[in-house]
Protein backbone atom coordinates (compact mmCIF):
# COMPACT_ATOMS: atom_id res chain seq x y z
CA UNK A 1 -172.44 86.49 6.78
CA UNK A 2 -174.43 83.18 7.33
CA UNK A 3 -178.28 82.99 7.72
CA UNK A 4 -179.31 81.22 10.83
CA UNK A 5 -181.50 78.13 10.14
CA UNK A 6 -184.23 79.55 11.41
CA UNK A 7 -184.43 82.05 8.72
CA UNK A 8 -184.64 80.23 5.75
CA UNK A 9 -187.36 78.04 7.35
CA UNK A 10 -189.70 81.73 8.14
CA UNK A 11 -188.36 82.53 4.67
CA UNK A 12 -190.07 79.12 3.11
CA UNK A 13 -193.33 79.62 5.42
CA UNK A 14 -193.81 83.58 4.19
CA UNK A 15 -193.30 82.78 0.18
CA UNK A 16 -197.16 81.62 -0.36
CA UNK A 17 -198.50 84.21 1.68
CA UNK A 18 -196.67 86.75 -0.17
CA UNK A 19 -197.15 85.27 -3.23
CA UNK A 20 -200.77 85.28 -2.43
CA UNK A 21 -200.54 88.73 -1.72
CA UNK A 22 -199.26 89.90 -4.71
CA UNK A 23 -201.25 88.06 -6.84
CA UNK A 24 -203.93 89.47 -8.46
CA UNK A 25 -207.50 89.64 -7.27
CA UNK A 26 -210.50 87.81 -8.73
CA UNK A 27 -214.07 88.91 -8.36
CA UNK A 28 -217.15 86.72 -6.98
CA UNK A 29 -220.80 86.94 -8.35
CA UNK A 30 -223.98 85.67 -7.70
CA UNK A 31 -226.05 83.79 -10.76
CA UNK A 32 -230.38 84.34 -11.27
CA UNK A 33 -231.14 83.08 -14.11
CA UNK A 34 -234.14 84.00 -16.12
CA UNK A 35 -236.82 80.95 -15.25
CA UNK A 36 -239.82 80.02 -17.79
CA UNK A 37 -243.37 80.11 -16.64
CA UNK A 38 -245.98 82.10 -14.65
CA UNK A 39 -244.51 80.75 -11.16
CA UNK A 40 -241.33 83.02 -12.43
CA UNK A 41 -243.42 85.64 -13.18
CA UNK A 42 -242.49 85.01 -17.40
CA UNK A 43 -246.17 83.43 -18.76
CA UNK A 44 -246.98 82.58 -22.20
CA UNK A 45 -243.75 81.55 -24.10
CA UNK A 46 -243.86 79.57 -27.41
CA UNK A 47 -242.63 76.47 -28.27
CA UNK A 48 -240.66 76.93 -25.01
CA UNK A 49 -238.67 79.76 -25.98
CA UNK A 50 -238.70 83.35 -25.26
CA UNK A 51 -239.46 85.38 -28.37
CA UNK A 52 -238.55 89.50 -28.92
CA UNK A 53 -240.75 91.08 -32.14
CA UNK A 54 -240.21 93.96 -34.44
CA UNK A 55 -243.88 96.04 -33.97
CA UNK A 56 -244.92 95.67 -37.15
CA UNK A 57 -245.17 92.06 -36.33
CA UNK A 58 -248.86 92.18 -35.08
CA UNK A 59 -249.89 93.48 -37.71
CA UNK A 60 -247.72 91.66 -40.42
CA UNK A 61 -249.13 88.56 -41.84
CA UNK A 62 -247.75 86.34 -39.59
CA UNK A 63 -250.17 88.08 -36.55
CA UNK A 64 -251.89 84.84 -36.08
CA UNK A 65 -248.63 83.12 -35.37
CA UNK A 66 -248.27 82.18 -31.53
CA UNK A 67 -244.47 83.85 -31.91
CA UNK A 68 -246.09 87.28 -32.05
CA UNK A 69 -247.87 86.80 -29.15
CA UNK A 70 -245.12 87.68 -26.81
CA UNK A 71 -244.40 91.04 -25.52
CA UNK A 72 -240.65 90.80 -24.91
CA UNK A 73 -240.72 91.33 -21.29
CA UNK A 74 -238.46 88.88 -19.01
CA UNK A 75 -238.48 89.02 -15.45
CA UNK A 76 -235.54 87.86 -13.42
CA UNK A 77 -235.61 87.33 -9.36
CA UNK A 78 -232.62 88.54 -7.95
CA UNK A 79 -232.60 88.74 -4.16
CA UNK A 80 -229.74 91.24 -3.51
CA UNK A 81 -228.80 94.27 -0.93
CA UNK A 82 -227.98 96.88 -3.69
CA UNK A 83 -225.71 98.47 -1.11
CA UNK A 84 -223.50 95.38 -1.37
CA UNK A 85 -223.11 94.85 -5.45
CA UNK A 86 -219.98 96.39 -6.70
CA UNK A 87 -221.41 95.73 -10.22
CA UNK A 88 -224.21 93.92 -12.44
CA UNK A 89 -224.33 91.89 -16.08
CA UNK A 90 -226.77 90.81 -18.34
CA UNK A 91 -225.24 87.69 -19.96
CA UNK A 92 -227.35 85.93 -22.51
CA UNK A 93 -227.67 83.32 -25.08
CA UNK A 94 -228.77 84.71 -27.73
CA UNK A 95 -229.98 83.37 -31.36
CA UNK A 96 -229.68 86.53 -33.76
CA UNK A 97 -232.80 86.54 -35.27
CA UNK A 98 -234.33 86.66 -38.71
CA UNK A 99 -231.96 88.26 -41.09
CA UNK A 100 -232.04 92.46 -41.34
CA UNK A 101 -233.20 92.42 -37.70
CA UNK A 102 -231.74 95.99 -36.25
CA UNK A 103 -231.30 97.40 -33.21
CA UNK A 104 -231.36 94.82 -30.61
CA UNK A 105 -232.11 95.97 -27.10
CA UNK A 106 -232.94 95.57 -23.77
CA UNK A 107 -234.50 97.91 -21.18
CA UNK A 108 -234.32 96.72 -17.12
CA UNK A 109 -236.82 97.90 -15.20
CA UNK A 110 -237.88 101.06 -17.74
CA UNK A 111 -234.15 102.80 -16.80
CA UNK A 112 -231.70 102.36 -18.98
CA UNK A 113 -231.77 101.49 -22.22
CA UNK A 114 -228.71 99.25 -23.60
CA UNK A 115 -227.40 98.36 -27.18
CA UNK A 116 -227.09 94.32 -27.63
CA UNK A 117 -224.02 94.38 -29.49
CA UNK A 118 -224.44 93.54 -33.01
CA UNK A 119 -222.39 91.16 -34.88
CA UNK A 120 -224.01 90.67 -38.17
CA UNK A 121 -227.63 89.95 -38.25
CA UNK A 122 -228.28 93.85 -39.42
CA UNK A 123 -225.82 92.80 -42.78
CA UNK A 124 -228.10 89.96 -43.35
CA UNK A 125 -226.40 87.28 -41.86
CA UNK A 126 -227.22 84.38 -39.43
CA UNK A 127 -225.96 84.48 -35.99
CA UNK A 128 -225.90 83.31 -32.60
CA UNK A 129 -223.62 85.47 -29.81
CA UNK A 130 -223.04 85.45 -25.95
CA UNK A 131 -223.17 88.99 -25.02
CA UNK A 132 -222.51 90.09 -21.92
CA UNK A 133 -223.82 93.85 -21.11
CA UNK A 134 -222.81 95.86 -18.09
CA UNK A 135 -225.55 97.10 -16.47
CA UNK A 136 -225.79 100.24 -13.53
CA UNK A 137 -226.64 99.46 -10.03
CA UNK A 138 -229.47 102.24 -10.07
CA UNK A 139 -231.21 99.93 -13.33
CA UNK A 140 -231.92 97.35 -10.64
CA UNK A 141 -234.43 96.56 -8.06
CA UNK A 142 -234.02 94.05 -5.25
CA UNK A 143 -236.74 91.53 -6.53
CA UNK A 144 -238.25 90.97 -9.22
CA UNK A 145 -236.35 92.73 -12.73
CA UNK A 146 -238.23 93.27 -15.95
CA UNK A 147 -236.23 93.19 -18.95
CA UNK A 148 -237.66 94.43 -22.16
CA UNK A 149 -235.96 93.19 -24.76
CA UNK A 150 -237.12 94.85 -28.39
CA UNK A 151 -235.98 95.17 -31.99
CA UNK A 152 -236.97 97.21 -35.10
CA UNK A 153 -238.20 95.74 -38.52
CA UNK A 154 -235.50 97.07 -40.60
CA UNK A 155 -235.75 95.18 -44.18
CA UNK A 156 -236.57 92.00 -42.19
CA UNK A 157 -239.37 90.68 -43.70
CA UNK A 158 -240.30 89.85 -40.07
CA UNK A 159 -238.19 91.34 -37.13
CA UNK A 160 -237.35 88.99 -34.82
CA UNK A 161 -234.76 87.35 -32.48
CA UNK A 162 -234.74 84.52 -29.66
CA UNK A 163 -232.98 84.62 -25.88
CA UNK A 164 -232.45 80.95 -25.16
CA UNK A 165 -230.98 82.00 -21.68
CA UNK A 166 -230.63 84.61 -19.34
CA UNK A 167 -228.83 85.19 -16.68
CA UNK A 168 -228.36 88.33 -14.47
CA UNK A 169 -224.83 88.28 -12.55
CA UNK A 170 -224.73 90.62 -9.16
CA UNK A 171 -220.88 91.25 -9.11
CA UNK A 172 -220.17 91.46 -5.15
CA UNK A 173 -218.04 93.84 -2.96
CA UNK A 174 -215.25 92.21 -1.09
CA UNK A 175 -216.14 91.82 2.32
CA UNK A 176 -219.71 91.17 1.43
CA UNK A 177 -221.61 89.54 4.52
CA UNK A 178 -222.96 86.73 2.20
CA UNK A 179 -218.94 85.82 1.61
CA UNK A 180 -217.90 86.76 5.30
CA UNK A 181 -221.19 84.00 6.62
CA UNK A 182 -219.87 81.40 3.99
CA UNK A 183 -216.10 81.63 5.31
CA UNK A 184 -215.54 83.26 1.51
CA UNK A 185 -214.53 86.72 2.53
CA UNK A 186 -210.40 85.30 2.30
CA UNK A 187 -211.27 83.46 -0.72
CA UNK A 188 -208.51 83.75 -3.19
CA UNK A 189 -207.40 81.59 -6.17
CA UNK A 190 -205.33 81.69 -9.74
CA UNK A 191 -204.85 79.49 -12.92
CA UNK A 192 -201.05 78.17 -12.87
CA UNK A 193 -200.26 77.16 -16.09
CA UNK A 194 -197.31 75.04 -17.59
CA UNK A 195 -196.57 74.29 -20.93
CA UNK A 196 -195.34 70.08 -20.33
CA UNK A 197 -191.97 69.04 -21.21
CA UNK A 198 -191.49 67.85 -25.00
CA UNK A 199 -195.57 68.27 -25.46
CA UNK A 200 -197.62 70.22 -27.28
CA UNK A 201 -199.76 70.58 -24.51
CA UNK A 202 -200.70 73.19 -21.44
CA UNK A 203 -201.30 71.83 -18.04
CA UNK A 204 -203.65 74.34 -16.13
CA UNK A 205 -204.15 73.80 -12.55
CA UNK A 206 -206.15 75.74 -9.78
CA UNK A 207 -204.45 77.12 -7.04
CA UNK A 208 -205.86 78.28 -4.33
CA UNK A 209 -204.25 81.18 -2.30
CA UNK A 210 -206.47 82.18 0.60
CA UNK A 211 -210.01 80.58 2.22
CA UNK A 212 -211.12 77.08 2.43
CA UNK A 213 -210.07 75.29 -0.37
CA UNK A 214 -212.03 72.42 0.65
CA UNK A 215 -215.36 73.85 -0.39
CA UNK A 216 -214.78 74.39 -4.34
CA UNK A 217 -216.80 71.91 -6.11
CA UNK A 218 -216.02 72.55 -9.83
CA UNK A 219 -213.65 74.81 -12.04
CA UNK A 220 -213.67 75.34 -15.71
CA UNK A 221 -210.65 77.01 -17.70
CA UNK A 222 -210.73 79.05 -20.13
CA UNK A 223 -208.22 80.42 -22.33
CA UNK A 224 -207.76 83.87 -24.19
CA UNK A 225 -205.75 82.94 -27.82
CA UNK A 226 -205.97 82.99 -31.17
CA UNK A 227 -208.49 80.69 -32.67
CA UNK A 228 -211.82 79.62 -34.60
CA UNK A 229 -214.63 82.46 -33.31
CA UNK A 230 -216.90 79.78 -32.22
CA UNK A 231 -218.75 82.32 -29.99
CA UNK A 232 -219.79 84.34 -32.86
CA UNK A 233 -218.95 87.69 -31.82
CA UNK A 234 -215.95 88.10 -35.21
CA UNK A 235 -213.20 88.02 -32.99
CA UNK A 236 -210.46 85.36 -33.43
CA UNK A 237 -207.89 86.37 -30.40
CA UNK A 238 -210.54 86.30 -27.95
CA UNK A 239 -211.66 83.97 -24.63
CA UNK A 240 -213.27 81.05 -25.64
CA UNK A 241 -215.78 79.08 -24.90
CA UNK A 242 -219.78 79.26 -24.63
CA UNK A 243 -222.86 78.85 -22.47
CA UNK A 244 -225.68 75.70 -24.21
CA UNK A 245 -228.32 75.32 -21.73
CA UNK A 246 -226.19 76.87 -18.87
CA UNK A 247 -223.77 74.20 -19.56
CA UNK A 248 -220.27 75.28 -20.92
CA UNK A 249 -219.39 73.96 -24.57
CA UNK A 250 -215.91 74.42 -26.06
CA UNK A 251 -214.04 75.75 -23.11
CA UNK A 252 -210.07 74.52 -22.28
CA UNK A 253 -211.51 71.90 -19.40
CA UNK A 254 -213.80 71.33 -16.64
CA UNK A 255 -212.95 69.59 -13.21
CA UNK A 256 -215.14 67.94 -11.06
CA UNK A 257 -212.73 66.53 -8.01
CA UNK A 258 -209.43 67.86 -6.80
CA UNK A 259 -206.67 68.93 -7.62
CA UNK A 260 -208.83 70.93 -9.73
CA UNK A 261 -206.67 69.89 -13.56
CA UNK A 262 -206.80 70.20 -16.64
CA UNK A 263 -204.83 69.56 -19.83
CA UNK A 264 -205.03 71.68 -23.28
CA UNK A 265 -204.09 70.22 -26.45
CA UNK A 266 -202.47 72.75 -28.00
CA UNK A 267 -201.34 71.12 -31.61
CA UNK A 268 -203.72 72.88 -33.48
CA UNK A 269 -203.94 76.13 -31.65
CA UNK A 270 -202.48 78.76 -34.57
CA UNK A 271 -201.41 81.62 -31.72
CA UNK A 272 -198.20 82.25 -30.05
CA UNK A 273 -199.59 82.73 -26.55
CA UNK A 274 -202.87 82.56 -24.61
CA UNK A 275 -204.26 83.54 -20.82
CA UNK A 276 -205.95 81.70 -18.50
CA UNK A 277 -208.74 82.06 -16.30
CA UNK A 278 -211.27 79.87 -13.85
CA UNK A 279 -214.61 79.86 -12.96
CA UNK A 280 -214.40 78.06 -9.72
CA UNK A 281 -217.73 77.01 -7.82
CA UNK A 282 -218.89 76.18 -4.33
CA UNK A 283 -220.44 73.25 -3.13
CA UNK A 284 -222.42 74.38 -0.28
CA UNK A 285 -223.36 77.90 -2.16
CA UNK A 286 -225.16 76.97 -5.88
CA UNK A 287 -225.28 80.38 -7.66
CA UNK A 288 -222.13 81.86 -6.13
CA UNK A 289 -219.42 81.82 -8.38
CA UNK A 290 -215.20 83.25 -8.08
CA UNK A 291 -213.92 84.06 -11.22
CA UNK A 292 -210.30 84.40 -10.87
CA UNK A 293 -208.33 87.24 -12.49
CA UNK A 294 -206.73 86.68 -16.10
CA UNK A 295 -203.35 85.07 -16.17
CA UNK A 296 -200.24 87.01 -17.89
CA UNK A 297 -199.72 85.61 -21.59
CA UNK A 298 -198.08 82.65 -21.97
CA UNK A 299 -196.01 81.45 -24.87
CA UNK A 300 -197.52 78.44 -26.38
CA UNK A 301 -195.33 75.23 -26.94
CA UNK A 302 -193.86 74.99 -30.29
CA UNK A 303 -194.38 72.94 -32.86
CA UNK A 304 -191.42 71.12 -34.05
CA UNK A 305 -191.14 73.35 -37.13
CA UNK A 306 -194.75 72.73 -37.96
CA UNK A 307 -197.31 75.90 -37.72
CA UNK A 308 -201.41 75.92 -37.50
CA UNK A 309 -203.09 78.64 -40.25
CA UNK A 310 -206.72 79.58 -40.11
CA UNK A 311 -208.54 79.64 -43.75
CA UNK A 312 -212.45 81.44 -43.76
CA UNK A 313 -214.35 81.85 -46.73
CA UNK A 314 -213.84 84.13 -48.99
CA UNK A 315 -217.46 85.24 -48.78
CA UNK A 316 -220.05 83.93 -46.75
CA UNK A 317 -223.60 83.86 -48.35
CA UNK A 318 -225.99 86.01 -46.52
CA UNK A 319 -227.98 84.35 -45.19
CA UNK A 320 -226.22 81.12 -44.81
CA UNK A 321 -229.51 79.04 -44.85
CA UNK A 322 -230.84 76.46 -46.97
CA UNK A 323 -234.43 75.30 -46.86
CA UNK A 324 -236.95 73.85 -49.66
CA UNK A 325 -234.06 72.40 -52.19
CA UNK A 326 -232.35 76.34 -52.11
CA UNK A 327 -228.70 75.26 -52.07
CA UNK A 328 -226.11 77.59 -50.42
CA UNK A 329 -222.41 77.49 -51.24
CA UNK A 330 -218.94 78.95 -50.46
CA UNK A 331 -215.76 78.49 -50.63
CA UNK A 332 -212.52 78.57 -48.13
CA UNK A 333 -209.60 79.45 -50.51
CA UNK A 334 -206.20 77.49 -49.22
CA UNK A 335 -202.65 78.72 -49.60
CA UNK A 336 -201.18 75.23 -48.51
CA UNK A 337 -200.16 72.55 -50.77
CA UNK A 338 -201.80 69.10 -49.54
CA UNK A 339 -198.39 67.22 -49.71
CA UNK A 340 -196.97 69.84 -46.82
CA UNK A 341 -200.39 69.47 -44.34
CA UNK A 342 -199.38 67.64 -41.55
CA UNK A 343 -203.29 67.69 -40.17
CA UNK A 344 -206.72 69.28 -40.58
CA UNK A 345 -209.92 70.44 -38.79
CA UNK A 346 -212.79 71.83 -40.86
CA UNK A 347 -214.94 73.96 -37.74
CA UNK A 348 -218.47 75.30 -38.01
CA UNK A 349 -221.06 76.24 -36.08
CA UNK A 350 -225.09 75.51 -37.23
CA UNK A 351 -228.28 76.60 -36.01
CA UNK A 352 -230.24 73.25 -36.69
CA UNK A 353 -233.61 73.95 -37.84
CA UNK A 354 -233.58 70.54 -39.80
CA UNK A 355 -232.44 68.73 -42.81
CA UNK A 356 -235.13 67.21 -44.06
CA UNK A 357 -235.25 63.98 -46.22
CA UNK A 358 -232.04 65.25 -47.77
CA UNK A 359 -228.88 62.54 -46.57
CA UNK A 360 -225.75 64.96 -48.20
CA UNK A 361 -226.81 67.86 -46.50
CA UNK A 362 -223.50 69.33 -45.99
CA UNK A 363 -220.11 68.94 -48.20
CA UNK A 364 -216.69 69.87 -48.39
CA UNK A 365 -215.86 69.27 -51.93
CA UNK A 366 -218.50 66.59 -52.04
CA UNK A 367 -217.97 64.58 -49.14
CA UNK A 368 -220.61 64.65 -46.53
CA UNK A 369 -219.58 65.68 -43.39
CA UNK A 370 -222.64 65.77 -39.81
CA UNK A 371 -222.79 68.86 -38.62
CA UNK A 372 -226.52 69.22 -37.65
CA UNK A 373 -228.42 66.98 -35.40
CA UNK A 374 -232.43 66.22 -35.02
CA UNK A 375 -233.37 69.58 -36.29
CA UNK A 376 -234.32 70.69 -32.73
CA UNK A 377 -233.78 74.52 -33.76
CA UNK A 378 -230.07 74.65 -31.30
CA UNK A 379 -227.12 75.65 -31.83
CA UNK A 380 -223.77 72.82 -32.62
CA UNK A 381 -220.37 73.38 -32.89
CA UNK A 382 -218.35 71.13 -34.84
CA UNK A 383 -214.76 70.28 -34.87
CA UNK A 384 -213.75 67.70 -37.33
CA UNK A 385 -210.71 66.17 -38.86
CA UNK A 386 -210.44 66.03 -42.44
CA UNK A 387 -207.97 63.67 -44.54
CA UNK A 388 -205.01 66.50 -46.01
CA UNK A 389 -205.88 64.38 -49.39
CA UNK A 390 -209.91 65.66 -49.37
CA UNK A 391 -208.11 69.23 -49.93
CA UNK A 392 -206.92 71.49 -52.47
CA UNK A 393 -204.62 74.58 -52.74
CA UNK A 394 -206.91 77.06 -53.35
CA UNK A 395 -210.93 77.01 -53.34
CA UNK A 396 -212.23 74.14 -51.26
CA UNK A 397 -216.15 74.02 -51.89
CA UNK A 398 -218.39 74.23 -48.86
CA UNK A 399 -222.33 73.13 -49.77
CA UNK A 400 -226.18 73.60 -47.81
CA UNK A 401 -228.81 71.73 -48.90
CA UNK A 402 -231.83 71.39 -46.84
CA UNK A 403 -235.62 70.11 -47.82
CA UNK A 404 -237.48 71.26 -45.21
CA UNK A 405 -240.43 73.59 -45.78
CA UNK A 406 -239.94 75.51 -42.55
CA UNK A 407 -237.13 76.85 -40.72
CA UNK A 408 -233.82 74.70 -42.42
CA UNK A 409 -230.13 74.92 -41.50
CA UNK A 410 -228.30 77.78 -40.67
CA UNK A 411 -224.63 78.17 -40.98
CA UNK A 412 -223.63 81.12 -38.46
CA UNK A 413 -220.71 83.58 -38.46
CA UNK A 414 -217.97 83.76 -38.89
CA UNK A 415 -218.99 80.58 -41.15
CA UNK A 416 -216.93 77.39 -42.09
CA UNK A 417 -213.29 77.44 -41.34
CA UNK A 418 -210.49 75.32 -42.18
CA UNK A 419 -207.68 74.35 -39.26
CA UNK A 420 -204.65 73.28 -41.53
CA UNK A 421 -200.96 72.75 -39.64
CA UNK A 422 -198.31 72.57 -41.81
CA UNK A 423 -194.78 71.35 -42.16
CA UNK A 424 -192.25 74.51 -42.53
């Protein structure tokens, strides 16, 4: 039996729309971030950042230190018809704190209490971590929300941690009259994702499936695979990618202009497979942000009978930190001979409290690599290639060495980390 013409062409016209029907559905929220200074309702923070104390702080012997001065309390403005939010967040960026800190926490609006995860500052370590905490409608107020944040002492000799940014995310309800006034309500996108012929690379592209397409601004991918744990939460197959400043660090690509592309290098990726997802964002509606739903796994290309291993240290001093001449060392044990090493990335992430006079101030088996910046107390990722000849099989030496007499370098969890991809 032949098909009449006609049908094929209603068949080619329906195959987006039911493709966009079957695909799955993202979720849109609304950004307020936390805002310094009395006009935000947050006085008194020091040195420009916003400080949570152990109690036995004020009356430690650091009480006359402006640090201790704060009380912990953040308020956030967040404008929203409760009615309308299908969820809430608390996403933060979030320095761990002085070593032996416990129990970090954060209280909205005297309700509900909630754990910040912890990811190694209680063993003694030094960390930095994105959390992102799910929060109940019912510990929210339309207006302004005051978060205490708190801590206790533990064997700190002074509890203590730092939230660089804050920012509370009001998940909406489909249909929500903000989306339906904005043309938004049909709004509907995915990641398509490609590995390219006779590459080791993805090519990630955002299409969308529903609504105006014309008003997305920007989109950023990001990938779920196996990899260096640069967000400091000691998980390696994880999404990827961080928050500095607001700004995203680390993260598979960001596009500015249509048609919304990207391309992942992927030769020195060690997984098999990875996900994709956008953050897609509106250029008539700052704040508002789609998040599209997670991809299916993807196989990765191959590697032309080459594979990518991941080496951490063996131990990782705790804490990582060097100040006044106190050298810290490790060592990343490698079970690749040099000859076989097709290429290699040494990754680490600092919290840069300053180097001093001191020019070697990080080494991997005494060559100095920069890692750290102007000592500006922030957080840097680094991602650099090293020469397969500056190796060994087995223990490569990792060394911290920092003069100052204050706060010095930090090397955070999960610590250094050696990238190696090697010829089968």
């Amino acid at each position: 039996m032949k098909l009449h013409p006609w049908l094929f062409c209603l068949a080619a016209w329906l195959a987006p729309l039911l493709a966009a029907a079957d695909a799955p559905a993202g979720r849109f929220y609304r950004q307020h971030w936390f805002e310094r200074g009395a006009a935000h309702g947050n006085p008194g923070t020091s040195q420009g950042r916003f400080r949570v104390n152990a109690p036995e702080a004020v009356v430690s012997r650091f009480a006359a230190r402006p640090e201790t001065f704060q009380s912990g309390m953040m308020q956030i403005l967040m404008r929203e018809d409760l009615l309308q939010l299908a969820g809430a967040e608390l996403y933060l960026e979030l320095w761990g704190g002085h070593h032996y800190t416990l129990n970090k926490r954060v209280t909205p609006n005297g309700r509900t209490t909630h754990p910040i995860p912890e990811v190694g500052t209680a063993e003694g370590h030094c960390t930095y971590h994105y959390p992102v905490i799910p929060l109940k409608i019912t510990d929210l107020v339309n207006g302004y929300n005051a978060f205490q944040f708190a801590c206790d002492q533990g064997k700190s000799f002074w509890g203590h941690y730092i939230v660089d940014n804050a920012c509370l995310r009001a998940v909406l309800k489909p249909g929500h009259p903000d989306l339906t006034a904005a043309g938004l309500a049909g709004f509907r996108a995915e990641v398509r994702a490609r590995p390219a012929a006779g590459q080791e690379r993805v090519d990630l592209e955002l299409a969308v499936l529903g609504g105006p397409a014309g008003e997305v601004a920007e989109v950023e991918f990001h990938g779920h695979y196996e990899g260096y744990d640069e967000i400091g939460n000691r998980e390696t197959t994880d999404w990827h990618g961080f928050t500095k400043d607001r700004k995203p660090v680390a993260v598979l690509g960001v596009a500015g202009a249509p048609p919304f592309r990207a391309a992942w290098d992927t030769s020195m990726t060690p997984g098999a497979e990875a996900r994709f997802r956008a953050l897609v964002r509106f250029r008539e509606h700052p704040g508002l942000v789609y998040e599209t739903a997670a991809a299916a796994p993807m196989p990765l290309p191959a590697k032309g009978g080459a594979r990518v291993r991941q080496f951490l240290c063996a131990e990782i001093p705790a804490p990582f930190t060097s100040r006044i001449q106190r050298a810290k060392t490790c060592e990343i044990p490698v079970e690749v001979d040099p000859a076989a090493m097709e290429r290699a990335e040494l990754h680490v992430v600092v919290w840069d409290g300053g180097r001093g006079t001191v020019e070697d101030y990080f080494t991997l088996n005494g060559k100095a690599l920069v890692v750290a910046g102007e000592g500006r107390h922030d957080v840097i990722y680094s991602r650099i290639g090293i020469e397969p000849g500056l190796l060994r099989r087995g223990a490569n030496h990792i060394r911290l060495l920092s003069d100052t007499e204050h706060h010095g370098i930090e090397v955070l969890l999960p610590g250094p980390a050696l990238l190696i991809r090697e010829r089968r």
